[in-house]
N, C-alpha and C. Protein backbone atom coordinates (compact mmCIF):
# COMPACT_ATOMS: atom_id res chain seq x y z
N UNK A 1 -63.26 -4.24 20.60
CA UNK A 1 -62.71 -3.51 19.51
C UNK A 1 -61.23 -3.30 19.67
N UNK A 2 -60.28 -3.99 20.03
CA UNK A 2 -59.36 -3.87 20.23
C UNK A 2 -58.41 -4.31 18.94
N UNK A 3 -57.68 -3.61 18.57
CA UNK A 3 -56.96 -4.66 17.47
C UNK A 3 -55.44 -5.22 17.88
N UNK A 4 -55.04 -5.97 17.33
CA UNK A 4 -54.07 -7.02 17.56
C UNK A 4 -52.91 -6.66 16.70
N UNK A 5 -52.94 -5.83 15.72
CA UNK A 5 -51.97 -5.57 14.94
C UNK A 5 -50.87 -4.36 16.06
N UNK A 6 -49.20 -4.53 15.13
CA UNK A 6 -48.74 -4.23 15.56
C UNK A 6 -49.12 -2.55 15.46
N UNK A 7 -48.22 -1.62 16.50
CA UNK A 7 -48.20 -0.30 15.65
C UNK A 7 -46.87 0.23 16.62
N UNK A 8 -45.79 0.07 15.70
CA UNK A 8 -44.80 0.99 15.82
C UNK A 8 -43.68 0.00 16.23
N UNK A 9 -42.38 0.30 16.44
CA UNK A 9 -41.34 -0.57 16.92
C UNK A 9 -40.27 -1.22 15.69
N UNK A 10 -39.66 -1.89 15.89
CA UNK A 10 -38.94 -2.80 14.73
C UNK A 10 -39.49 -3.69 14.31
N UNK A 11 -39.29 -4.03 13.26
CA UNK A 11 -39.75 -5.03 12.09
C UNK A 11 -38.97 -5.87 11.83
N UNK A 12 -38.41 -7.28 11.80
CA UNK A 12 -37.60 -7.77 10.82
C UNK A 12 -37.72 -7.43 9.30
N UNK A 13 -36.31 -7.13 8.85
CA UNK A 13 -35.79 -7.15 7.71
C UNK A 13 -36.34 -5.14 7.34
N UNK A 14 -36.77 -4.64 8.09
CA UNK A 14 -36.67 -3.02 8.02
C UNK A 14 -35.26 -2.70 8.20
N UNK A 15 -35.28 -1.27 7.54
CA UNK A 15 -34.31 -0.48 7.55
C UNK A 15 -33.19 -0.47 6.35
N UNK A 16 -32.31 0.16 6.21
CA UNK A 16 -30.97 0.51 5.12
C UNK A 16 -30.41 -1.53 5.02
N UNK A 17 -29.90 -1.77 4.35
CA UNK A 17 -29.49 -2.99 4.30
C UNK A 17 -28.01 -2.56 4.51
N UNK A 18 -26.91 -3.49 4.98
CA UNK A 18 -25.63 -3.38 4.97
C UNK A 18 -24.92 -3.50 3.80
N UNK A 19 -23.96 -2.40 3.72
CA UNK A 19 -23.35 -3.20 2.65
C UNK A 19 -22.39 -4.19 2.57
N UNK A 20 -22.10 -4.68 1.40
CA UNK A 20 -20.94 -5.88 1.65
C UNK A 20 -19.74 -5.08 1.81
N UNK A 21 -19.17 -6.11 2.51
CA UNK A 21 -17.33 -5.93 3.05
C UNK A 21 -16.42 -5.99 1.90
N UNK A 22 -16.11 -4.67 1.49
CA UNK A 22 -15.14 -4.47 0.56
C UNK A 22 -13.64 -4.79 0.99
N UNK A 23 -13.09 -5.00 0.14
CA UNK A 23 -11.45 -4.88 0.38
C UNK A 23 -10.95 -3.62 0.65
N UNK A 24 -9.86 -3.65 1.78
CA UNK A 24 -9.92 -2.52 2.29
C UNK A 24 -8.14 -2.01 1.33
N UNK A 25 -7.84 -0.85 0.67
CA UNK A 25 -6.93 -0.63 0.53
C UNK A 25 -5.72 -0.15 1.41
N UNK A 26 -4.49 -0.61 1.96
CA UNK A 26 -3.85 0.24 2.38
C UNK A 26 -2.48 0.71 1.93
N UNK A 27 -2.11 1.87 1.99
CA UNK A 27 -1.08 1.95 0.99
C UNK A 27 0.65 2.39 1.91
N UNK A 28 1.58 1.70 2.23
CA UNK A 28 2.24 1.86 2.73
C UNK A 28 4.05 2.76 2.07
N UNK A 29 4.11 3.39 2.87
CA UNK A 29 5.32 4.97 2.61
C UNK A 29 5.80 4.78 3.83
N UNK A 30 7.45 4.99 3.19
CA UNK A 30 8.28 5.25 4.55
C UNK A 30 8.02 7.02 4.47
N UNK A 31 8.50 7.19 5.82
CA UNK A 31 8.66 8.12 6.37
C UNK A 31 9.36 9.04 6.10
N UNK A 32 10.46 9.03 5.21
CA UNK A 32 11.11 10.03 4.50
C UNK A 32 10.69 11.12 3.25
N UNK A 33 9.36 10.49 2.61
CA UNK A 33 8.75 10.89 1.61
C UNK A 33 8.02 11.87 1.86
N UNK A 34 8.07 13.16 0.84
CA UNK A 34 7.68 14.54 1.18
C UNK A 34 6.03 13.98 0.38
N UNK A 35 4.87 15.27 0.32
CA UNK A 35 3.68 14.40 0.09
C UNK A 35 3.78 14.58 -1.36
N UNK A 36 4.77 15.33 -1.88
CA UNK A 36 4.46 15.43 -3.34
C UNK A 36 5.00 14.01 -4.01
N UNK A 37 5.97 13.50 -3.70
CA UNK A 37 6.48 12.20 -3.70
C UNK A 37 6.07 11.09 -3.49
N UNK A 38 5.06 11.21 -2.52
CA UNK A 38 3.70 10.32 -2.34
C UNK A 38 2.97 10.22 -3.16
N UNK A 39 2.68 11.53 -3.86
CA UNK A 39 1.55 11.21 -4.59
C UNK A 39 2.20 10.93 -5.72
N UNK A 40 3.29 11.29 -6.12
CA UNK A 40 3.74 10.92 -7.44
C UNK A 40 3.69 9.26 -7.06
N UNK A 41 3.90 8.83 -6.39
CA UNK A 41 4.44 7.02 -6.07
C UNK A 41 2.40 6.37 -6.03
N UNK A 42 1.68 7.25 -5.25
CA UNK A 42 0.19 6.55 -5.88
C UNK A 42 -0.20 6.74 -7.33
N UNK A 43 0.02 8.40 -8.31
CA UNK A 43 -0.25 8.20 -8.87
C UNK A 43 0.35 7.33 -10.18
N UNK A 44 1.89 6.62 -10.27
CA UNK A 44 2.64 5.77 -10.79
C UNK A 44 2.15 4.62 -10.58
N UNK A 45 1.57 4.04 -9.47
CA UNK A 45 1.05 2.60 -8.76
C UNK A 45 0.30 1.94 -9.67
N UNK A 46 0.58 1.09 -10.41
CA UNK A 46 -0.63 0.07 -11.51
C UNK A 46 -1.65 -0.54 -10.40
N UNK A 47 -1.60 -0.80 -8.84
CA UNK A 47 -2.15 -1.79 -8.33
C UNK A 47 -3.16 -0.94 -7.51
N UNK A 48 -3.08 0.03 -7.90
CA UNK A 48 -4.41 0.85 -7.03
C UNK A 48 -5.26 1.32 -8.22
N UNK A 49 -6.46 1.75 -7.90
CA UNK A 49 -7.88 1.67 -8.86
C UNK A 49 -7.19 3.13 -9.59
N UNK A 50 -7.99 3.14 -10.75
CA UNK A 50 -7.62 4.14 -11.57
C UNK A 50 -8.62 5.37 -11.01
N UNK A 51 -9.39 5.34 -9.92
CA UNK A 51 -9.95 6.57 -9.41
C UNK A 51 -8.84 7.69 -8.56
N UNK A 52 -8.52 6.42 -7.66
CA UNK A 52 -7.30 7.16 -6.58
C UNK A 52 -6.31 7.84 -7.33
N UNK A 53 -5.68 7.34 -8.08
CA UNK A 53 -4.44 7.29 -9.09
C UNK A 53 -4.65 8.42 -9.94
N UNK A 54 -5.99 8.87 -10.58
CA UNK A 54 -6.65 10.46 -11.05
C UNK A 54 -6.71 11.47 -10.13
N UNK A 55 -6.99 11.24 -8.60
CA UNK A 55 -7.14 12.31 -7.79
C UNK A 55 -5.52 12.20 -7.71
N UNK A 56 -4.94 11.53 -7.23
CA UNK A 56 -3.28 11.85 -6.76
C UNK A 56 -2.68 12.58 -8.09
N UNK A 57 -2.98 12.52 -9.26
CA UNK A 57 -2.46 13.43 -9.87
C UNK A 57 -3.02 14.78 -10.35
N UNK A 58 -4.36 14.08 -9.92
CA UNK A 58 -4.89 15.70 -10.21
C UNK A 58 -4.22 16.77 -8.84
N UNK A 59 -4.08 16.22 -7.99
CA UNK A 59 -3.53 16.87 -6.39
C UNK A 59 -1.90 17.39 -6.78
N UNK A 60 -1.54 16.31 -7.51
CA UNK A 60 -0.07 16.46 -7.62
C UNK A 60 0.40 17.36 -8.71
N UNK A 61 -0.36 17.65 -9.72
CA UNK A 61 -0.12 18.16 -10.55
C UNK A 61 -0.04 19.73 -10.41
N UNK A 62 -0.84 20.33 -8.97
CA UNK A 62 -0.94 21.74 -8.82
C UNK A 62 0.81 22.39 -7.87
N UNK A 63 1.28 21.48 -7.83
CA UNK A 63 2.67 21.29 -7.31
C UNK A 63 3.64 21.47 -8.10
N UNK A 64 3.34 20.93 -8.96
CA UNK A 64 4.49 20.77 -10.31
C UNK A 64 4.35 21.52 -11.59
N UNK A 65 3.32 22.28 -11.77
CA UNK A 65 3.30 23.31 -12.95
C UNK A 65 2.07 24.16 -12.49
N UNK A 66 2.43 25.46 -12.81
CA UNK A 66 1.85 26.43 -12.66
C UNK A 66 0.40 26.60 -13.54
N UNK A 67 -0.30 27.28 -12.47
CA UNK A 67 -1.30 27.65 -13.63
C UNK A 67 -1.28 28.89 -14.37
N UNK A 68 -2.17 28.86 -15.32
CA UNK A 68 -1.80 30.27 -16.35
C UNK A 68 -1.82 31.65 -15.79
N UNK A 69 -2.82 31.43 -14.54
CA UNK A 69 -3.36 33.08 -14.03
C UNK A 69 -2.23 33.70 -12.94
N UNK A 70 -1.65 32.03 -12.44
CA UNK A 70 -0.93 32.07 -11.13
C UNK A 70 0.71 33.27 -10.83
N UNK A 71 1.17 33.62 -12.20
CA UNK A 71 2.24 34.54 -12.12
C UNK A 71 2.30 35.67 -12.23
N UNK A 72 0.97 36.30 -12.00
CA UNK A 72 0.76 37.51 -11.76
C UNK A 72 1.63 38.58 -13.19
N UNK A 73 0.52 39.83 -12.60
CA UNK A 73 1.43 40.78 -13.77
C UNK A 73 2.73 41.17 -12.85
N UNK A 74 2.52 41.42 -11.63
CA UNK A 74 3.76 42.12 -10.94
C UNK A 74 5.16 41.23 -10.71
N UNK A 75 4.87 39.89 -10.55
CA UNK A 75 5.79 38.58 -10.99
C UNK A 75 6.33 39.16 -12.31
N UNK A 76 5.32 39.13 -13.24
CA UNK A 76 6.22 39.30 -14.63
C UNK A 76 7.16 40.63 -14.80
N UNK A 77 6.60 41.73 -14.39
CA UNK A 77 7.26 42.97 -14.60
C UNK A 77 8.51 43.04 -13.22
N UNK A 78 8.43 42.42 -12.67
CA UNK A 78 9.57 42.36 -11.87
C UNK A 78 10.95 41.27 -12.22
N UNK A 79 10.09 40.30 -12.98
CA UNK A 79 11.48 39.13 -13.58
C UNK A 79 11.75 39.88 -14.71
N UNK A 80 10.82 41.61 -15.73
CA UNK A 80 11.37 41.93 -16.74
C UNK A 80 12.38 42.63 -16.31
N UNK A 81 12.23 43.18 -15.25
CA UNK A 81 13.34 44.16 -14.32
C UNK A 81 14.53 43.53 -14.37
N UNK A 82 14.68 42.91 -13.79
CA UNK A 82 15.85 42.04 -12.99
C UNK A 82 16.59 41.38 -14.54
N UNK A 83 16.05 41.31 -15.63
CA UNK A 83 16.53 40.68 -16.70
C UNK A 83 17.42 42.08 -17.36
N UNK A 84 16.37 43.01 -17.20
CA UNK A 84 17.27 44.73 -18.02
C UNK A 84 18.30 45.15 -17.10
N UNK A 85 18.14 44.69 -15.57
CA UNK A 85 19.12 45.21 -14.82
C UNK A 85 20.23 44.45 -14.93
N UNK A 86 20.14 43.86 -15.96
CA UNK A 86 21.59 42.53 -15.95
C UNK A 86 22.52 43.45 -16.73
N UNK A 87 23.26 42.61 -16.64
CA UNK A 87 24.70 43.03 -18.00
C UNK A 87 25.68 44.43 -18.27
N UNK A 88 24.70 45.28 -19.42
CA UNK A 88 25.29 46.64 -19.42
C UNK A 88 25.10 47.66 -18.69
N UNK A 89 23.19 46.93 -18.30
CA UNK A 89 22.86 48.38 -17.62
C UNK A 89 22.77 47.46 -16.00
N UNK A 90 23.47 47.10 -15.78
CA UNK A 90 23.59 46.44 -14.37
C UNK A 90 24.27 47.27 -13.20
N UNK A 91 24.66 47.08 -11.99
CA UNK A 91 25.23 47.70 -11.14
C UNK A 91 26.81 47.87 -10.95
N UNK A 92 27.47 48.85 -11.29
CA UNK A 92 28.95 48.48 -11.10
C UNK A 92 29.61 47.94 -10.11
N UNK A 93 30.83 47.49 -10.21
CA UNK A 93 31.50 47.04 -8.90
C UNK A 93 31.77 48.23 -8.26
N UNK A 94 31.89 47.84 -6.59
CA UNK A 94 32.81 49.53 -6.17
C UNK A 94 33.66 49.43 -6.30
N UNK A 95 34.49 50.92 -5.86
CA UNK A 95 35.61 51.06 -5.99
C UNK A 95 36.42 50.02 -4.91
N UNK A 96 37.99 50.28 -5.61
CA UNK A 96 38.75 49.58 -4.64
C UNK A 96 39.53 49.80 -3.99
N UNK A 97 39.28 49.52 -2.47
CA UNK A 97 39.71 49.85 -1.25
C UNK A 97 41.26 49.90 -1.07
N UNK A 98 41.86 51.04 -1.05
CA UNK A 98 43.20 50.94 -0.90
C UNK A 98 43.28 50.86 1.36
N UNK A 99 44.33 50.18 1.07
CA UNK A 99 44.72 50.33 2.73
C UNK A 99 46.04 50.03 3.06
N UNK A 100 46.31 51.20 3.65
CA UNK A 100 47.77 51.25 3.84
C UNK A 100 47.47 50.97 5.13
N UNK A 101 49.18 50.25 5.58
CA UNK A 101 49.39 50.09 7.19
C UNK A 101 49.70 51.04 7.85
């Protein structure tokens, strides 16, 4: 009563299959470039996929304009300050220093 079949171990052609060998992108920047500049230069790039080129500006874009919630009320009431403290109702010069020898 013995049986002959296998039980357990590897199989040919078991398991995940490989995938194929894609092209690998690489994207080359000198060294002087800050990353916002980077990404502006991927997301400008015609020769990279239009996926990368959506994230680099979606990344880049939080750099370059504010969002609506981001300036706070105390931001605003402090740039209203600084705008009323201008001009008439601003700070005078001081007086001027006489000095004798």
């Amino acid at each position: 009563m013995t049986d002959k079949k296998q039980h357990g171990g590897a199989r040919p052609g078991a398991g995940r299959k490989p995938k194929t060998q894609e092209e690998k992108l690489t994207i080359t920047t000198n060294g002087a470039q800050t990353p916002l500049e980077f990404l502006l230069s991927v997301m400008n790039d015609k020769k990279i996929e239009d996926r990368l080129r959506l994230d680099a500006a979606k990344t880049a874009a939080q750099y370059c304009h504010l969002k609506k919630g981001d300036g706070g009320l105390k931001d605003e009431k402090q740039a209203a300050s600084k705008k009323a403290s201008s001009g008439k109702f601003g700070p005078s010069s001081p007086p001027v220093r006489l000095v004798r020898p």
